[in-house]
N, C-alpha and C. Protein backbone atom coordinates (compact mmCIF):
# COMPACT_ATOMS: atom_id res chain seq x y z
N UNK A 1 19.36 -2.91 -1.13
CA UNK A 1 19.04 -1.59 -1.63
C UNK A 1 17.70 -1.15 -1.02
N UNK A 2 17.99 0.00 -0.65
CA UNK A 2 16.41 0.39 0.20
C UNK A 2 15.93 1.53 -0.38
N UNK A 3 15.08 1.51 -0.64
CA UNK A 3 13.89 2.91 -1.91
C UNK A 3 13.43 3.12 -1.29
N UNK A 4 13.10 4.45 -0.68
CA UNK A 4 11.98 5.33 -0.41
C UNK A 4 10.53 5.19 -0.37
N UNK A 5 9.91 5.57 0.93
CA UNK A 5 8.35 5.12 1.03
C UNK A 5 7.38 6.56 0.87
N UNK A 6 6.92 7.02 0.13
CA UNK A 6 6.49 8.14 -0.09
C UNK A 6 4.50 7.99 0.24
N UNK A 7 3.98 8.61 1.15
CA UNK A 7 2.42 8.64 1.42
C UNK A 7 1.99 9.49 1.17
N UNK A 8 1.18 9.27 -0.09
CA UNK A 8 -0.46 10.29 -0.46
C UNK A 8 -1.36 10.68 0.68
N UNK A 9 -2.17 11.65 0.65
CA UNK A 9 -2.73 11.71 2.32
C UNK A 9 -3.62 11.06 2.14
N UNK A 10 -4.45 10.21 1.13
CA UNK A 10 -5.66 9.41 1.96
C UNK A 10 -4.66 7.93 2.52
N UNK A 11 -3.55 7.89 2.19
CA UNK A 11 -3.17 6.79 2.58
C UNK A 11 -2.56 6.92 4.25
N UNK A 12 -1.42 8.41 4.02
CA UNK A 12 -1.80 8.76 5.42
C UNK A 12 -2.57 8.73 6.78
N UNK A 13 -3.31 9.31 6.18
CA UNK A 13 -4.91 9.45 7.16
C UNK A 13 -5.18 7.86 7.55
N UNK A 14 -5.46 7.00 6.69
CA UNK A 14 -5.77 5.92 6.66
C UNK A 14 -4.72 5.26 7.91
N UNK A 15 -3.55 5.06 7.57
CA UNK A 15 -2.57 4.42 8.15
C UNK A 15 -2.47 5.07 10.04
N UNK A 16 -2.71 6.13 9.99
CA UNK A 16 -2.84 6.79 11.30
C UNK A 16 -3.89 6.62 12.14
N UNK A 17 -5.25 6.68 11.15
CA UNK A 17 -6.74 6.19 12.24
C UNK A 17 -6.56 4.59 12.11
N UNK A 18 -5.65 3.37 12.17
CA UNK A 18 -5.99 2.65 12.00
C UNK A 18 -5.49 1.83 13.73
N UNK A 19 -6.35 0.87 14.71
CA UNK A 19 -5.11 -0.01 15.34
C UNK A 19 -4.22 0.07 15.72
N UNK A 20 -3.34 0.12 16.27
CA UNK A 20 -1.83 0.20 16.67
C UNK A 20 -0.98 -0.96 16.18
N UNK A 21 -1.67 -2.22 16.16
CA UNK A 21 -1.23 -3.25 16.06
C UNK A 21 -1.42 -3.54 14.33
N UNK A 22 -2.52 -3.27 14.26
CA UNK A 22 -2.59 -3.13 12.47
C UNK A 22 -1.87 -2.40 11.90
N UNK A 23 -1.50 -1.43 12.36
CA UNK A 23 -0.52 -0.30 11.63
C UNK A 23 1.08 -0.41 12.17
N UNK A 24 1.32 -1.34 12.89
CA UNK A 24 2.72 -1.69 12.83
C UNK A 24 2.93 -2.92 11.88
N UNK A 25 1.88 -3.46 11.89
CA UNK A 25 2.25 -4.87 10.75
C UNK A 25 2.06 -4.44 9.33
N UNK A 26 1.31 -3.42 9.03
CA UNK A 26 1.63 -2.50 7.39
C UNK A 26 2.56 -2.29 7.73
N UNK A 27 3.30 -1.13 8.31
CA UNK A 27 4.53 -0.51 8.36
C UNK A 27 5.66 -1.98 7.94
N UNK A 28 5.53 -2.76 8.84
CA UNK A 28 6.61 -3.61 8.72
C UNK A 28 6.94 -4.83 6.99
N UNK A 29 5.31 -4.63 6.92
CA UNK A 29 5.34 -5.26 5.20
C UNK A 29 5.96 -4.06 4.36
N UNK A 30 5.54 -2.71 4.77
CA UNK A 30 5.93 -1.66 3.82
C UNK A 30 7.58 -1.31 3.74
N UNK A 31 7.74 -1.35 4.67
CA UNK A 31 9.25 -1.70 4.76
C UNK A 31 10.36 -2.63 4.54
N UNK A 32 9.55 -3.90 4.33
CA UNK A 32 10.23 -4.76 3.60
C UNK A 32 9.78 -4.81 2.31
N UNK A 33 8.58 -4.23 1.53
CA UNK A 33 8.80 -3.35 0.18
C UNK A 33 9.30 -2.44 -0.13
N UNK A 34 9.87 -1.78 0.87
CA UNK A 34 10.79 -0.73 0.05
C UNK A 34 12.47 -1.28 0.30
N UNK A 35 12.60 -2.23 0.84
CA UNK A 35 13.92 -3.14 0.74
C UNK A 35 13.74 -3.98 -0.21
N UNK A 36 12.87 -4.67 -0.87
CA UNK A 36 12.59 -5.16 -2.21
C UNK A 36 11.69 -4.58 -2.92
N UNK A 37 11.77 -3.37 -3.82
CA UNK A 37 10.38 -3.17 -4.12
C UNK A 37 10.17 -4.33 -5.42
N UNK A 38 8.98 -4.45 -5.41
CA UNK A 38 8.49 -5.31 -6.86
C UNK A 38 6.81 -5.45 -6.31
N UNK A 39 6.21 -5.74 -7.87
CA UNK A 39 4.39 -5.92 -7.47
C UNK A 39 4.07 -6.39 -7.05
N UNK A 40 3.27 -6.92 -5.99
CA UNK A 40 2.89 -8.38 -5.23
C UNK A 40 1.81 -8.95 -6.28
N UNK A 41 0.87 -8.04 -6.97
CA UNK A 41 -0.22 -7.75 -7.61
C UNK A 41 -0.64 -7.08 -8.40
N UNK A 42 -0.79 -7.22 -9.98
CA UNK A 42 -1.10 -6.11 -10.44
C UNK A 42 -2.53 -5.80 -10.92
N UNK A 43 -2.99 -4.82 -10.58
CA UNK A 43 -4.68 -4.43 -10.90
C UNK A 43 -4.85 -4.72 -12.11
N UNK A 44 -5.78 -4.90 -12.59
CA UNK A 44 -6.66 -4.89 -13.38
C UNK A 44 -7.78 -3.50 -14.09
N UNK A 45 -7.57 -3.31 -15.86
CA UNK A 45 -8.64 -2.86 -16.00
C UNK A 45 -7.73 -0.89 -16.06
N UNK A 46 -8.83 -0.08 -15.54
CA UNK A 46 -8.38 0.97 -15.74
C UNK A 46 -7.02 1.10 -14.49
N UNK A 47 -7.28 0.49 -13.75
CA UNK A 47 -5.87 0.75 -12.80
C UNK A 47 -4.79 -0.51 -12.73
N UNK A 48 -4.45 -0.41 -14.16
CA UNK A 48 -3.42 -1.23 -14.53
C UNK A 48 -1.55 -1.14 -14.36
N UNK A 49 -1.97 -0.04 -14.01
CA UNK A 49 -0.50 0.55 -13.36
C UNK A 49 0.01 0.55 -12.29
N UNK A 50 -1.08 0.33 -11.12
CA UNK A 50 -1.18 -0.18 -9.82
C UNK A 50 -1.05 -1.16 -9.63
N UNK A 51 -0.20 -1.32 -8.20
CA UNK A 51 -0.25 -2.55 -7.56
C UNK A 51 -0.63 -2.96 -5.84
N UNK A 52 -1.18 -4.34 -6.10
CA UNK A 52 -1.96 -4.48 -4.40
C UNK A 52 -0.99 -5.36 -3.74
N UNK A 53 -1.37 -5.28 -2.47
CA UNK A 53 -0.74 -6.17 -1.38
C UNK A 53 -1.84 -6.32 -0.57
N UNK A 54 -1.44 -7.49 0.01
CA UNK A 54 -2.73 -8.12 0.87
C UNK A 54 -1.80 -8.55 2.07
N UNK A 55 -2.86 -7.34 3.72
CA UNK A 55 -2.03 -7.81 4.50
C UNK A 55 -3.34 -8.05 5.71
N UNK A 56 -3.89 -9.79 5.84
CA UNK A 56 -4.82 -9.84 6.31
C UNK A 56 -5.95 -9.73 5.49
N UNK A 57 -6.79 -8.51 6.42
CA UNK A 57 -8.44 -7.98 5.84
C UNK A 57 -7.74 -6.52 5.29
N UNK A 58 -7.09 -6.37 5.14
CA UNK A 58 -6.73 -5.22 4.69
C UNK A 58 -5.99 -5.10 3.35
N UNK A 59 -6.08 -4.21 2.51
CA UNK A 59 -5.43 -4.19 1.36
C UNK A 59 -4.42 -3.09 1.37
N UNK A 60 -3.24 -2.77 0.23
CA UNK A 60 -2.69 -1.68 -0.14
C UNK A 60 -2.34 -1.43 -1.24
N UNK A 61 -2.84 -0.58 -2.13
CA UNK A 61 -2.40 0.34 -3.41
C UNK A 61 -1.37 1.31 -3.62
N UNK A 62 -0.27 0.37 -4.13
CA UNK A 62 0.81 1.27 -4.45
C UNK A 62 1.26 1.53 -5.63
N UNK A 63 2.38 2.48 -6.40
CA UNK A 63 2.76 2.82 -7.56
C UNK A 63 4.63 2.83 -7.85
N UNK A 64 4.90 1.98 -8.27
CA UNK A 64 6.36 1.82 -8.30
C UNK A 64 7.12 2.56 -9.05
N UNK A 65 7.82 3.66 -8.58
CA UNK A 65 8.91 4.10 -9.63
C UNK A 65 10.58 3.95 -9.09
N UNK A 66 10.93 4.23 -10.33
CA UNK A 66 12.73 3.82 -9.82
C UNK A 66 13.03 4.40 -8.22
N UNK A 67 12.98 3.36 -7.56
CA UNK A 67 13.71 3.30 -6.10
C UNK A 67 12.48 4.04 -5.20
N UNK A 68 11.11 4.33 -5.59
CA UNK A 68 10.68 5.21 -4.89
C UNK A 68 9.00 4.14 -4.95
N UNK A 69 8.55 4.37 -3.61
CA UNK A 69 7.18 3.14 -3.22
C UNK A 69 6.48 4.41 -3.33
N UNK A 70 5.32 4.41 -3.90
CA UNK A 70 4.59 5.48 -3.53
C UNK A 70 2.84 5.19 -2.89
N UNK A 71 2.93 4.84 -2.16
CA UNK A 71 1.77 4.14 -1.14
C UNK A 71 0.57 4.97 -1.22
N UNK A 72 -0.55 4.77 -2.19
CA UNK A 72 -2.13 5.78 -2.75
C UNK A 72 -3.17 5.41 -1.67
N UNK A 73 -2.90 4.01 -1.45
CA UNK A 73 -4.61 3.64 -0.11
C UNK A 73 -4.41 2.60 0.22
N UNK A 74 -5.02 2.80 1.79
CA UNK A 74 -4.68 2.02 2.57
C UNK A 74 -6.49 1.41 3.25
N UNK A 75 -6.98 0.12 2.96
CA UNK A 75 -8.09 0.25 3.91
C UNK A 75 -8.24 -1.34 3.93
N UNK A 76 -9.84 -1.34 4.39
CA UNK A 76 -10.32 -2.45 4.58
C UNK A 76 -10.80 -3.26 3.65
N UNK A 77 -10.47 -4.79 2.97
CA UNK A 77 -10.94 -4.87 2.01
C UNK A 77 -12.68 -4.98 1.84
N UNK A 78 -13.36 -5.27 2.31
CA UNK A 78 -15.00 -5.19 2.33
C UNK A 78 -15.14 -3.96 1.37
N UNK A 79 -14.42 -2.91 1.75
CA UNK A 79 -14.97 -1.01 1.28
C UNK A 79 -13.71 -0.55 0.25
N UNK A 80 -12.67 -1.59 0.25
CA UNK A 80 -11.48 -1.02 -0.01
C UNK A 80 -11.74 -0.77 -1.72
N UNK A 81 -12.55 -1.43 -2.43
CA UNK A 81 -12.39 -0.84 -3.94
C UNK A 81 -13.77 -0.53 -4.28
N UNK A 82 -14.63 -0.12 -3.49
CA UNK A 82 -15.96 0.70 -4.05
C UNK A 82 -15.60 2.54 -4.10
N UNK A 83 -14.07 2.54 -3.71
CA UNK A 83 -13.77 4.13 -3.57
C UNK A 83 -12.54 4.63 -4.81
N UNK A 84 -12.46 3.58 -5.46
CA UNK A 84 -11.64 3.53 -6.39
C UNK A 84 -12.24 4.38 -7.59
């Protein structure tokens, strides 16, 4: 079953200025979350509804609804949750 990958624009933006090579290996984790979606991770605290993935130095914040990934931010982890 394959669900839908839906991008917020800072995640956008993010995913586009990033690497070529970094941004085919998200794509390719993101895509095999939306062929399984489920949490890898779930936040903590006020963003308890969220969930992370860890790919490398990089993190991703997503929001699961029936059949649909909805991908919020995409960055580096060093900076990745002082913007939260």
């Amino acid at each position: 079953m394959s669900c839908k990958l839906k991008f917020e624009k800072p995640a956008e933006k993010a995913i586009s200025s990033l690497p070529e090579m970094v941004s085919k290996r998200i794509h390719k984790r993101l895509e095999e979350l939306a062929q399984e979606p489920s949490c890898e991770e779930r936040l903590k605290g006020k963003l308890k509804n969220l969930c992370k993935m860890r790919i490398g130095n990089y993190r991703v914040i997503y929001y699961l609804l029936p059949c649909t990934v909805i991908i919020i931010r995409i960055g580096k982890r060093e900076s990745f949750y002082e913007k939260l």
